[in-house]
Structure formats: C-alpha cells, structure tokens
C-alpha atoms as a PDB file:
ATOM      1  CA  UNK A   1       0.000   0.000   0.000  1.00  0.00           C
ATOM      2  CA  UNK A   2       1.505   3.227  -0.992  1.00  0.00           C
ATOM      3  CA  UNK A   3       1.669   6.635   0.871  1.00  0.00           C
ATOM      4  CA  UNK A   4       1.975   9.713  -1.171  1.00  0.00           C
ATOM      5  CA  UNK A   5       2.500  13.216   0.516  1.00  0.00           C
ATOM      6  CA  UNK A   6       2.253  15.967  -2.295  1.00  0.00           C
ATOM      7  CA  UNK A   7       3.344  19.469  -2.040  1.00  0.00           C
ATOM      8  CA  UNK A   8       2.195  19.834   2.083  1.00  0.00           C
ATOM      9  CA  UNK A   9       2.538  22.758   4.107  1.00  0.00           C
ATOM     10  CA  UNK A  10       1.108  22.457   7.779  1.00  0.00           C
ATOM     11  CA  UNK A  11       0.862  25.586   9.991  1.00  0.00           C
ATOM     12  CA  UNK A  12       0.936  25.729  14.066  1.00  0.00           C
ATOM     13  CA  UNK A  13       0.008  28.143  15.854  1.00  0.00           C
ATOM     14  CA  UNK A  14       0.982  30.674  12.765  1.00  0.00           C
ATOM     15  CA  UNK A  15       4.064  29.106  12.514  1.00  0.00           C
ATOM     16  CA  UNK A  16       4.907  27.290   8.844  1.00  0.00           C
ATOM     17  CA  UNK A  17       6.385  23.870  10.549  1.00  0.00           C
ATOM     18  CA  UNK A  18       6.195  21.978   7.245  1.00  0.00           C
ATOM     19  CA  UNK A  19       6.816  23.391   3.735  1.00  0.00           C
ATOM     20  CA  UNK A  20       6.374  22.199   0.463  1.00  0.00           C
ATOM     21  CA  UNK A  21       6.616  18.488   1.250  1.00  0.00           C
ATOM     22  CA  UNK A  22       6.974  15.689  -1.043  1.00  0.00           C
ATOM     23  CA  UNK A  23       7.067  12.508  -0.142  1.00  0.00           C
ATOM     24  CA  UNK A  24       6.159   9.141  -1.008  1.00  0.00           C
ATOM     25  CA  UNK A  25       6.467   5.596   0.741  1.00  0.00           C
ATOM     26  CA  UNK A  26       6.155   2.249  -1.826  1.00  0.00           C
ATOM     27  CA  UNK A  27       4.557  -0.443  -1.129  1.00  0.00           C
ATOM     28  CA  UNK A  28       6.498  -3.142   1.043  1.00  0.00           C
ATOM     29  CA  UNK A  29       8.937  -0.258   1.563  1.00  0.00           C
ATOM     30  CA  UNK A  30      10.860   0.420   4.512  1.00  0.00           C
ATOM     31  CA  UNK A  31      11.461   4.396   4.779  1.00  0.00           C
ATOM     32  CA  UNK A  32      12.862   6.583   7.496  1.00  0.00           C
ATOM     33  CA  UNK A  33      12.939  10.269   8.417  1.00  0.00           C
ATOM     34  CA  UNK A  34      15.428  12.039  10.141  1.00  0.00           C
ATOM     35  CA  UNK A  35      16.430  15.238  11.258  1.00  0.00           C
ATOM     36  CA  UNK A  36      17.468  17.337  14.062  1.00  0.00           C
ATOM     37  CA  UNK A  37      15.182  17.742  16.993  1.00  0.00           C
ATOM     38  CA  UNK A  38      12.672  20.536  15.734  1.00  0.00           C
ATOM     39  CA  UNK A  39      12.972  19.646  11.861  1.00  0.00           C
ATOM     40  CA  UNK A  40       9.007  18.812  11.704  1.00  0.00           C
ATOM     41  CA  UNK A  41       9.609  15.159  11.308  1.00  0.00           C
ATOM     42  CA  UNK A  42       6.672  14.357  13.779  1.00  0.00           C
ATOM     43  CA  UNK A  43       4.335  16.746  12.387  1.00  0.00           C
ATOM     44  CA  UNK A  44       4.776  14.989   8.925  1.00  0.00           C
ATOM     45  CA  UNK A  45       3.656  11.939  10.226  1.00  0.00           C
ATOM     46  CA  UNK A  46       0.896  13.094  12.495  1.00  0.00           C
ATOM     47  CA  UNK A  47      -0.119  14.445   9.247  1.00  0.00           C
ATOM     48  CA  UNK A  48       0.056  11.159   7.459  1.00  0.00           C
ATOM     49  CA  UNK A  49      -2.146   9.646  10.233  1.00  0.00           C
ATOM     50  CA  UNK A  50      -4.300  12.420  10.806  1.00  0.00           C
ATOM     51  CA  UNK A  51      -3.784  13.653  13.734  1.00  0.00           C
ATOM     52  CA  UNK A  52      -3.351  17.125  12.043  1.00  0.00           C
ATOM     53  CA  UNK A  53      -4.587  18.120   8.687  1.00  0.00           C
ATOM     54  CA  UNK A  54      -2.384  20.178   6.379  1.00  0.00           C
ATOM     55  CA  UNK A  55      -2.978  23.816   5.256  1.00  0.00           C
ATOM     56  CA  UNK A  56      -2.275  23.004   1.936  1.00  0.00           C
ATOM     57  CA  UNK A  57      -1.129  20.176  -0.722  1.00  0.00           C
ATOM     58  CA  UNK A  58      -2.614  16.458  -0.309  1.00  0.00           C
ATOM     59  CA  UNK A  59      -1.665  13.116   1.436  1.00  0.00           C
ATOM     60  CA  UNK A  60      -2.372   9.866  -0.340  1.00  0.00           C
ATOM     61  CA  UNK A  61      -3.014   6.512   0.448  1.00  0.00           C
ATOM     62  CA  UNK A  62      -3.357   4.255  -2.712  1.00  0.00           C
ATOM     63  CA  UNK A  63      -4.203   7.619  -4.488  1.00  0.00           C
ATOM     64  CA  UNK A  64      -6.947   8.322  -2.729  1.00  0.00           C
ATOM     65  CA  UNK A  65      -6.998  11.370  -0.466  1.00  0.00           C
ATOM     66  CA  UNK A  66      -6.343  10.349   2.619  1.00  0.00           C
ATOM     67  CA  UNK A  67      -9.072  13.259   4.489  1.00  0.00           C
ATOM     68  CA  UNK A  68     -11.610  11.916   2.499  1.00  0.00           C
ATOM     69  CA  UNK A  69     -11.650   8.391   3.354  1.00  0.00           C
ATOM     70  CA  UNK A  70     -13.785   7.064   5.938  1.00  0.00           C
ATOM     71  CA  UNK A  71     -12.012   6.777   9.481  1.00  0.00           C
ATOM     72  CA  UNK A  72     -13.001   2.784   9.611  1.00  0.00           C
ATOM     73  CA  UNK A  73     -11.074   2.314   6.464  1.00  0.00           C
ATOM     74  CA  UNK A  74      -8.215   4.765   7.663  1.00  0.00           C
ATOM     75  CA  UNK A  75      -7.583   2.675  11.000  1.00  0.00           C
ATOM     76  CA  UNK A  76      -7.880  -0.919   8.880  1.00  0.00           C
ATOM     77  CA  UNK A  77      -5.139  -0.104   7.061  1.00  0.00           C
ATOM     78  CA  UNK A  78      -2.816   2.700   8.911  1.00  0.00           C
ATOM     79  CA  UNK A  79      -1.200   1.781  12.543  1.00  0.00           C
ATOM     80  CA  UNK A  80       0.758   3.945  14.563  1.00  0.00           C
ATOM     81  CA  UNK A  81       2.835   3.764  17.231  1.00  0.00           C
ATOM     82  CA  UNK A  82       3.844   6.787  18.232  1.00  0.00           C
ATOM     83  CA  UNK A  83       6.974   8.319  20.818  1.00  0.00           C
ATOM     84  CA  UNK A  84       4.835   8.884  23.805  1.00  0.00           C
ATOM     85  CA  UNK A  85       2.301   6.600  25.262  1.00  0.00           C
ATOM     86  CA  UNK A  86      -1.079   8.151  25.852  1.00  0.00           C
ATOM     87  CA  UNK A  87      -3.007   8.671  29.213  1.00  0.00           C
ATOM     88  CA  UNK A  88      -5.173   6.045  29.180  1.00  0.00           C
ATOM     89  CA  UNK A  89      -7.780   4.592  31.800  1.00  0.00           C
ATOM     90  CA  UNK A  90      -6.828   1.653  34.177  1.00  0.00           C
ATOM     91  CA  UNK A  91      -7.481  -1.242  31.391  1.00  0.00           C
ATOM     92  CA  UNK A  92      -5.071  -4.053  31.937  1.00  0.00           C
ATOM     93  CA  UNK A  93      -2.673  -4.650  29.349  1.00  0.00           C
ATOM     94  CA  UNK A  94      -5.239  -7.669  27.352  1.00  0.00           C
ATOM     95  CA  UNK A  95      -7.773  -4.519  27.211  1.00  0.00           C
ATOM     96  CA  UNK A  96      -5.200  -1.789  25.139  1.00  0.00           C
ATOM     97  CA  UNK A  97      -3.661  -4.165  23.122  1.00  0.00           C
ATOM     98  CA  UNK A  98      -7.891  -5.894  22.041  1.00  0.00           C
ATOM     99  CA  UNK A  99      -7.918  -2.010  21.079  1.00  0.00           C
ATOM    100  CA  UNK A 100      -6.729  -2.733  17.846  1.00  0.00           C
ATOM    101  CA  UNK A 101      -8.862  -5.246  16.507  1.00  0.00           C
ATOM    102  CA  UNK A 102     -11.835  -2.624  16.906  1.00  0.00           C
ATOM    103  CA  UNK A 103     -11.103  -1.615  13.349  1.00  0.00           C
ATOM    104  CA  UNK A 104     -12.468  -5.037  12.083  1.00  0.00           C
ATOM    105  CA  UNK A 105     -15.446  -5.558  13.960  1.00  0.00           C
ATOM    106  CA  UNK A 106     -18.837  -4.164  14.196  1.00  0.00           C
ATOM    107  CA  UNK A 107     -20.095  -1.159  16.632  1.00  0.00           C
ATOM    108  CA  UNK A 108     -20.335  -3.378  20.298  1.00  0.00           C
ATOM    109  CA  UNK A 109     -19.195  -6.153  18.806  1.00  0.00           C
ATOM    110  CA  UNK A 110     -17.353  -8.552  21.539  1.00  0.00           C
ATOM    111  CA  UNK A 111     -13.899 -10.420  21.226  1.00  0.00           C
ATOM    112  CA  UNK A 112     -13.821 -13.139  18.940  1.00  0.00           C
ATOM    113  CA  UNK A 113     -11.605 -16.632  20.098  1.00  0.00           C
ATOM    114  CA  UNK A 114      -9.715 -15.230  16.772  1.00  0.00           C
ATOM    115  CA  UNK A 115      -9.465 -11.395  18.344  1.00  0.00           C
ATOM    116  CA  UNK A 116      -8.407 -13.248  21.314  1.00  0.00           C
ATOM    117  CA  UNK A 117      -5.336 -15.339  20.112  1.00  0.00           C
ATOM    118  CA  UNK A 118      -4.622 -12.534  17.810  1.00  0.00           C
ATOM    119  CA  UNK A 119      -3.990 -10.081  21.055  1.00  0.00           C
ATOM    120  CA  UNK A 120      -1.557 -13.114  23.027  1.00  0.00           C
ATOM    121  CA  UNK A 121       0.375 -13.626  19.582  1.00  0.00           C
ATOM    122  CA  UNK A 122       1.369  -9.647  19.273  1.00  0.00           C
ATOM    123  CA  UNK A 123       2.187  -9.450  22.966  1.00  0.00           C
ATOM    124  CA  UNK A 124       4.027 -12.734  22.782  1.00  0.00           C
ATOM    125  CA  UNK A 125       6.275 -11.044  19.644  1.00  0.00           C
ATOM    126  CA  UNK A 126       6.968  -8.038  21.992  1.00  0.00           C
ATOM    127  CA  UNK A 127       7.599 -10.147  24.954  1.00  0.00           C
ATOM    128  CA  UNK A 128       5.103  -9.191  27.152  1.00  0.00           C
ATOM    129  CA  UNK A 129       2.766 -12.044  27.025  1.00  0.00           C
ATOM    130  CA  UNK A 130       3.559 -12.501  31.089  1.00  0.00           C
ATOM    131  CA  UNK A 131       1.878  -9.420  31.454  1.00  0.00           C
ATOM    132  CA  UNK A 132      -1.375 -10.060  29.688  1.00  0.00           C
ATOM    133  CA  UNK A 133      -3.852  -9.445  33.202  1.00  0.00           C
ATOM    134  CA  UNK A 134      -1.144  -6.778  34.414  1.00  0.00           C
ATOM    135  CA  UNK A 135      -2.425  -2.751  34.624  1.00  0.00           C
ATOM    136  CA  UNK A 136      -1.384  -0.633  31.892  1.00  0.00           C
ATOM    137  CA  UNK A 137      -0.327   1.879  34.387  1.00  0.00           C
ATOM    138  CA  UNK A 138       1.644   0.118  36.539  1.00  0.00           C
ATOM    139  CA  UNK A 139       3.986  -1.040  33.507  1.00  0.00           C
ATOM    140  CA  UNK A 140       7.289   1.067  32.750  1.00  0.00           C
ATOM    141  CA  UNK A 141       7.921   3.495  29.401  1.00  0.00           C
ATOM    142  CA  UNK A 142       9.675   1.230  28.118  1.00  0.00           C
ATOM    143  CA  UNK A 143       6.963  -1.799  28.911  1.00  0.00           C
ATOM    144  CA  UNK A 144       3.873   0.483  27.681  1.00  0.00           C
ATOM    145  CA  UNK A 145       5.715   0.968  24.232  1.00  0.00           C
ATOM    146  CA  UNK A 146       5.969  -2.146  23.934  1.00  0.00           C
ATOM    147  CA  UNK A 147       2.278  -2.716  25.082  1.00  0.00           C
ATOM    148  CA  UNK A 148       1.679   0.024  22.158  1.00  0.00           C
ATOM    149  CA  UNK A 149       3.423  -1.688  19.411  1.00  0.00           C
ATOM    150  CA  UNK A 150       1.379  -4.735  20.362  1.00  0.00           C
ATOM    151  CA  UNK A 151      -1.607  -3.278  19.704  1.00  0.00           C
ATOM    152  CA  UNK A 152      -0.336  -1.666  16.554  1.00  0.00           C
ATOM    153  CA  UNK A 153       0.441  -5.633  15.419  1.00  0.00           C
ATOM    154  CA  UNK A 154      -3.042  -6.525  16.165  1.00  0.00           C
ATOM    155  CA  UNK A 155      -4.173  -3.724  14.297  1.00  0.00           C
ATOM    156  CA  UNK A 156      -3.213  -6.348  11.497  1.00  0.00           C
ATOM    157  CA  UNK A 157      -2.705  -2.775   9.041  1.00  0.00           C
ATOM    158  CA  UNK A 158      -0.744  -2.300   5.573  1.00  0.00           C
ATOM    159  CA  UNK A 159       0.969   0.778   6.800  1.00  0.00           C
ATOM    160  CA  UNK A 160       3.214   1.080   9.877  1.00  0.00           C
ATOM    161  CA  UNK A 161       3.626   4.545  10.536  1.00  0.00           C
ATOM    162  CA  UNK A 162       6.052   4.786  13.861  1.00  0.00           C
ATOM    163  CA  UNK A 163       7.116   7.741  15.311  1.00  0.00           C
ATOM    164  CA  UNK A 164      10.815   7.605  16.837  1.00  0.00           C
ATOM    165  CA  UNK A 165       8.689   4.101  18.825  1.00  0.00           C
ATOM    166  CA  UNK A 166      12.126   2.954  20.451  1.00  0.00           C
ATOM    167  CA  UNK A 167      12.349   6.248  22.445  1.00  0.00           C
ATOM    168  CA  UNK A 168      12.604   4.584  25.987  1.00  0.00           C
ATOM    169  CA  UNK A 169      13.616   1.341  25.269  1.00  0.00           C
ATOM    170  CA  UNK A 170      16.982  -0.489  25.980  1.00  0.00           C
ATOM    171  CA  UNK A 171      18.839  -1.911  22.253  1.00  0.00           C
ATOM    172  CA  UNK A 172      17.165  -4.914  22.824  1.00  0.00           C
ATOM    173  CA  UNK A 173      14.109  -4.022  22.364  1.00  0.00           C
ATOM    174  CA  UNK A 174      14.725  -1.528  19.898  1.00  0.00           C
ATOM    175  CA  UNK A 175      15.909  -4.449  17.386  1.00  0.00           C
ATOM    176  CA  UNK A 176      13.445  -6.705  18.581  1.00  0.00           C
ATOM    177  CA  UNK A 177      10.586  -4.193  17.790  1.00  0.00           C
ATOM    178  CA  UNK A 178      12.658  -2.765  14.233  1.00  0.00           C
ATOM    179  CA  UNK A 179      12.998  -6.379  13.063  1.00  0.00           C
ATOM    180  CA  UNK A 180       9.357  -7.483  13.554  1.00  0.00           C
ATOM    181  CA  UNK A 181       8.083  -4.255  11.612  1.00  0.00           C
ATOM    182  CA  UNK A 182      10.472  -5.777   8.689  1.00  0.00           C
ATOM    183  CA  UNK A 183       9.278  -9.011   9.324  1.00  0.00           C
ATOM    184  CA  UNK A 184       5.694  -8.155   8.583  1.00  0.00           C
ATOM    185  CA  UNK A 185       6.251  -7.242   5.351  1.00  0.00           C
ATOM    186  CA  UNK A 186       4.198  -3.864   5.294  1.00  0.00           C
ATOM    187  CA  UNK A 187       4.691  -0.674   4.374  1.00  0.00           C
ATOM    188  CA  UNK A 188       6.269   1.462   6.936  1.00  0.00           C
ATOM    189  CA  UNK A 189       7.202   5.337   7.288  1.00  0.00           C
ATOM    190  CA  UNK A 190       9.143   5.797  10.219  1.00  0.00           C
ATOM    191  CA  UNK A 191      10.751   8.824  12.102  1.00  0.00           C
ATOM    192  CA  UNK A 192      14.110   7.385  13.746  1.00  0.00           C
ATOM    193  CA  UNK A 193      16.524   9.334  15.917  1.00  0.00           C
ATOM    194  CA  UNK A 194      19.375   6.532  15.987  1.00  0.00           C
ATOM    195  CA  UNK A 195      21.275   7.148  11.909  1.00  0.00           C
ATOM    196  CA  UNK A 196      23.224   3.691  12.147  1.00  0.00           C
ATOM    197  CA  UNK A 197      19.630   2.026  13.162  1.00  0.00           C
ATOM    198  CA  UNK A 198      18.112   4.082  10.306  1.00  0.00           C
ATOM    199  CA  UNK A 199      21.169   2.569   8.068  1.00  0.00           C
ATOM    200  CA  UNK A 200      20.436  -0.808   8.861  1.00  0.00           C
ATOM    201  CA  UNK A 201      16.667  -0.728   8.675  1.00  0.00           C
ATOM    202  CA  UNK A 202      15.384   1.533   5.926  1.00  0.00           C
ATOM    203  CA  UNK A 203      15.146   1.185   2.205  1.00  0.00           C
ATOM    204  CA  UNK A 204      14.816   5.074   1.594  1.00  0.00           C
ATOM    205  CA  UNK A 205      15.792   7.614   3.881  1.00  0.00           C
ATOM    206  CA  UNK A 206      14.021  11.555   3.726  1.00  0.00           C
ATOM    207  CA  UNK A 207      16.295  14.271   5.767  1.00  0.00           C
ATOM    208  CA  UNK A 208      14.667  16.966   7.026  1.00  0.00           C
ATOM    209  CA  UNK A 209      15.679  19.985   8.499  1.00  0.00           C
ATOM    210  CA  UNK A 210      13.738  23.285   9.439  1.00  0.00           C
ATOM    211  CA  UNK A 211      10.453  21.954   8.110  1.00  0.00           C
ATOM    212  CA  UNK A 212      12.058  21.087   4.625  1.00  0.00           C
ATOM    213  CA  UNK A 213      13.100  17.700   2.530  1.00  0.00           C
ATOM    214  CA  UNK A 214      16.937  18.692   2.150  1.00  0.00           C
ATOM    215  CA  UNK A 215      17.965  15.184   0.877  1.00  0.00           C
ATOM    216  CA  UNK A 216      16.359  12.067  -0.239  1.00  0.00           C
ATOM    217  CA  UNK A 217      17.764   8.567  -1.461  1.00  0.00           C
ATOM    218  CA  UNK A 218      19.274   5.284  -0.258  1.00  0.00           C
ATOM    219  CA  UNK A 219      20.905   5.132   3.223  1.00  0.00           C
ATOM    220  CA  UNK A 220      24.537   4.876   1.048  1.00  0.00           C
ATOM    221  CA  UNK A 221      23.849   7.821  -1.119  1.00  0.00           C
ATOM    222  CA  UNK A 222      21.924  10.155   1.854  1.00  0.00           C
ATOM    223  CA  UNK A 223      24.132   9.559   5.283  1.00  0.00           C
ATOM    224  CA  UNK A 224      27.100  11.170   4.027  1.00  0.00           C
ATOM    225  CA  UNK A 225      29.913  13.250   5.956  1.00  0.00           C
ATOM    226  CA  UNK A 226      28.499  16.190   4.665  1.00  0.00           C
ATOM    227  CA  UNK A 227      24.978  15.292   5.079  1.00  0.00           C
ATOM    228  CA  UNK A 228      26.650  15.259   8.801  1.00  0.00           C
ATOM    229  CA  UNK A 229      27.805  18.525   8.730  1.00  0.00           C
ATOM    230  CA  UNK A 230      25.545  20.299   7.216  1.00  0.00           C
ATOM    231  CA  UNK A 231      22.151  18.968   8.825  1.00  0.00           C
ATOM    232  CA  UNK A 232      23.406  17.538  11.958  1.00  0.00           C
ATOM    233  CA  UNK A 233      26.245  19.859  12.750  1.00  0.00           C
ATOM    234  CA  UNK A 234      29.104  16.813  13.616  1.00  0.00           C
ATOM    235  CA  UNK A 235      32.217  15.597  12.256  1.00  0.00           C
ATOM    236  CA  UNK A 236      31.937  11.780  11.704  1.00  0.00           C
ATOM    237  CA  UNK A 237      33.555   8.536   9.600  1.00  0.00           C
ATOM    238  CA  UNK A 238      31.313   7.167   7.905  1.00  0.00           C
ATOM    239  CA  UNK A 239      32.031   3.624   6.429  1.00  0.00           C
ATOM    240  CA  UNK A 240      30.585  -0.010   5.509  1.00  0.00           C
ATOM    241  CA  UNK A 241      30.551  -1.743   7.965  1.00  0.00           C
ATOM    242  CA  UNK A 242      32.038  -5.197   7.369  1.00  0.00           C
ATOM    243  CA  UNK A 243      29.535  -7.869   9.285  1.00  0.00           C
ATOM    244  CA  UNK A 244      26.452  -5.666   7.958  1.00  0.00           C
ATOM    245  CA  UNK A 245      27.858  -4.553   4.989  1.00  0.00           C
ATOM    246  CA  UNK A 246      25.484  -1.153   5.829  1.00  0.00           C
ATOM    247  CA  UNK A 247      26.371   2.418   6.238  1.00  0.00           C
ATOM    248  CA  UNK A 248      27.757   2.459   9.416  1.00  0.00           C
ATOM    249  CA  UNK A 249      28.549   6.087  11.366  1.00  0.00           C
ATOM    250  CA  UNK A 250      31.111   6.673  14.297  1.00  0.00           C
ATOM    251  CA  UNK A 251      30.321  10.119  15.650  1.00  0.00           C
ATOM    252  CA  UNK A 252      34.018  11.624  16.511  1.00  0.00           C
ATOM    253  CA  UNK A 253      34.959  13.002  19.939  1.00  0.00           C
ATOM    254  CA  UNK A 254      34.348  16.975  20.307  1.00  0.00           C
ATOM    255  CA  UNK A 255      33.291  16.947  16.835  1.00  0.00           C
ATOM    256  CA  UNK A 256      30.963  19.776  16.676  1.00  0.00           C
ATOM    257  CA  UNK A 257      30.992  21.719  13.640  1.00  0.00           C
ATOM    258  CA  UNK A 258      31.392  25.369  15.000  1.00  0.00           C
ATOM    259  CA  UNK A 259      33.121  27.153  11.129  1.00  0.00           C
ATOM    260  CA  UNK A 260      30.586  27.647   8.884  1.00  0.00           C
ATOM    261  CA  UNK A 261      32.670  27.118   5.830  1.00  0.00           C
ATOM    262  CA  UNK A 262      32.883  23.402   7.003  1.00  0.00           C
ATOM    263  CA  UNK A 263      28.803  23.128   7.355  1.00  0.00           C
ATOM    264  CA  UNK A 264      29.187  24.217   4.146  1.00  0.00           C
ATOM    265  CA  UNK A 265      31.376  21.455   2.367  1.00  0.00           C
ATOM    266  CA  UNK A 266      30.802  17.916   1.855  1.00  0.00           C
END
C-alpha cells in the first residue's frame, strides 16, 4: 500500500512547521525520516495519520486522499505507534492491546476466540505475554511501548507509521521491535533518531531539516559526511561496515561543527 504526501505545508500556531513536502512511501517499503530535533519530522507523520490536517497540498493513500476516506477504512489499514504513550484509563494490558482489533469488527461487537489469540500472539512477539492481566499503568515506558506496538500488530494494518517508537527502550528491544516491523512485510514510514539504526533498517531515507526535505535517497547515497555537517552539525567517519555490509557512522569526539565554511562542504 503506498503513501503519497504531495506538495504539504502544515501551519501551528501561525508558525509554517512543514513546507512544500513531497514525499512518497512504496509499497512493502521500509522508509525513514530524520532530522534534528525541531525539523518537523513528527508533524509529517501526524499528518500522514491524521492527527493534524495540512494547510495546503494532499496526502495519499493508494491515491486516494487520505481526508476523504472514511475513518473505519483509515484505521484498517494505517497503525501507529507513536513516541509517547497516551493517558489512558486503568485497562489491563489484554484490554489496550484488544484495542486494535476494533477496526475489524462491528459497533459493540465482543472479542472473537480469533481477536483473542490474535492479542496473546502480538504481545508474545513483543515479549510481554507474562503481562497479559497486568495494569497498563503500573507497567514502565519502556513496557507500555511495547504494550503500544502490540496493539499496533493486532491492528493487522498495511501501513506502519512509527514515530521515533524505540524512544525509551533499551537496544534490545529496539531491534526486537525494528525487526518485527520488517518481518511483517508492510509498508512502513518511520521517524528514527538513531542514523546507524536508520542505516540498517530503511530502504529510503528523507532528511529533514527546518520543516524542509533537504535530501532524499538510499541510506549509502543520503548519510554522508556532509549530510553530517551540514544537517546535523558533527564531524563523523562514515564507512561499511564489514559484518552488515550497511552504512555504518562513528560520531568523533568533540566533533561539533562550530566554522561555517565546514557546514558548508561535503
């Protein structure tokens, strides 16, 4: 299922966050988005999922525009998981992860034996099947993320939309969680903070930076020393690394860029 994002500008507050935005995410693809804290990397996606609507241009899903498609439809086919849990109610964590199966059933309909086995299966891939009958509150960050990407799963959607998901959890779980969104073989857009995670992962990387697309392509081509520089403001080496074979980026000691004629270079 493919996500197009044509020509968007989103506004907040009077502020221009996004501008100009073109995007698009092919089906079965895995693509990041990075950028410095600030770049409007989050607002693209909750844009993509709805959660704000832009001010101009269009967002697509399978060419249709996404704003006019029924919600139902929407939430069959777009999961999120995004870098903060919400504020929920005392449901135990069974209850917020059955959450996502609401898409496919009927107004008041009840669990299903299939709903059911569905909801142990995704906690049992994020390794928090012990916890099925536990409180969602009394979990840690890093457990309700986790909790959060189960329910995602049993969202059973064609597009993964995650929003820097692996925030508070250990490397672990950040691969754990990064290899089953490969492993399900949909489409996923995903802001990512960590670049050699972003190398390793993604087919297609975006770079963003003060609301703007500043460089677009394959991790090898995009995460360049003076992609570094000039975005990120850091002197790194930037090699392949030989287990991997992926881009693989050591950030050097007191390498902050401070001369802006080396920002500048590449």
């Amino acid at each position: 299922m493919n996500i197009s994002v044509k020509n968007v500008t989103s506004c907040i507050g009077g502020r221009e966050i996004l501008k100009d935005i073109e995007l698009r995410v092919h089906s079965g693809e895995f693509v990041g988005i990075i950028g410095p804290n600030g770049s409007g990397k989050s607002t693209l996606l909750k844009n993509i999922y709805r959660v704000l609507k832009p001010d101009a241009g269009v967002i697509e899903l399978e060419d249709e525009d996404i704003f006019k498609l029924p919600s139902r439809k929407v939430a069959q086919n777009v999961a999120v998981v995004s870098q903060d849990t919400p504020s929920l109610f005392d449901f135990d964590v069974a209850e917020i992860v059955s959450m996502g199966r609401t898409p496919h059933k009927k107004f008041l309909e009840a669990d299903s034996r299939k709903d059911r086995d569905i909801v142990y299966e995704c906690l049992e891939k994020v390794g928090m099947a012990k916890y099925v009958h536990t409180t969602f509150s009394s979990l840690s960050g890093g457990e309700k993320q986790r909790v959060m990407i189960a329910r995602a799963l049993a969202q059973e959607a064609k597009v993964l939309v995650l929003d820097e998901p692996t925030n508070h959890l250990d490397i672990h779980h950040q691969l754990q969680i990064l290899n089953l969104a490969r492993e399900l073989n949909v489409t996923v857009a995903a802001a990512l903070h960590d670049l050699n995670i972003a190398a390793y992962y993604c087919d297609f990387i975006y770079v963003m930076n003060q609301g703007e697309i500043v460089e677009a392509g394959k991790p090898l081509d995009v995460l360049t020393k003076g992609m570094l520089r000039r975005v990120f403001q850091v002197e790194a080496d930037v090699m392949i690394h030989p287990v991997t074979n992926k881009v693989h980026i050591t950030y050097l000691p007191d390498g902050l860029v401070s001369r802006p004629e080396l920002a500048a270079s590449r």
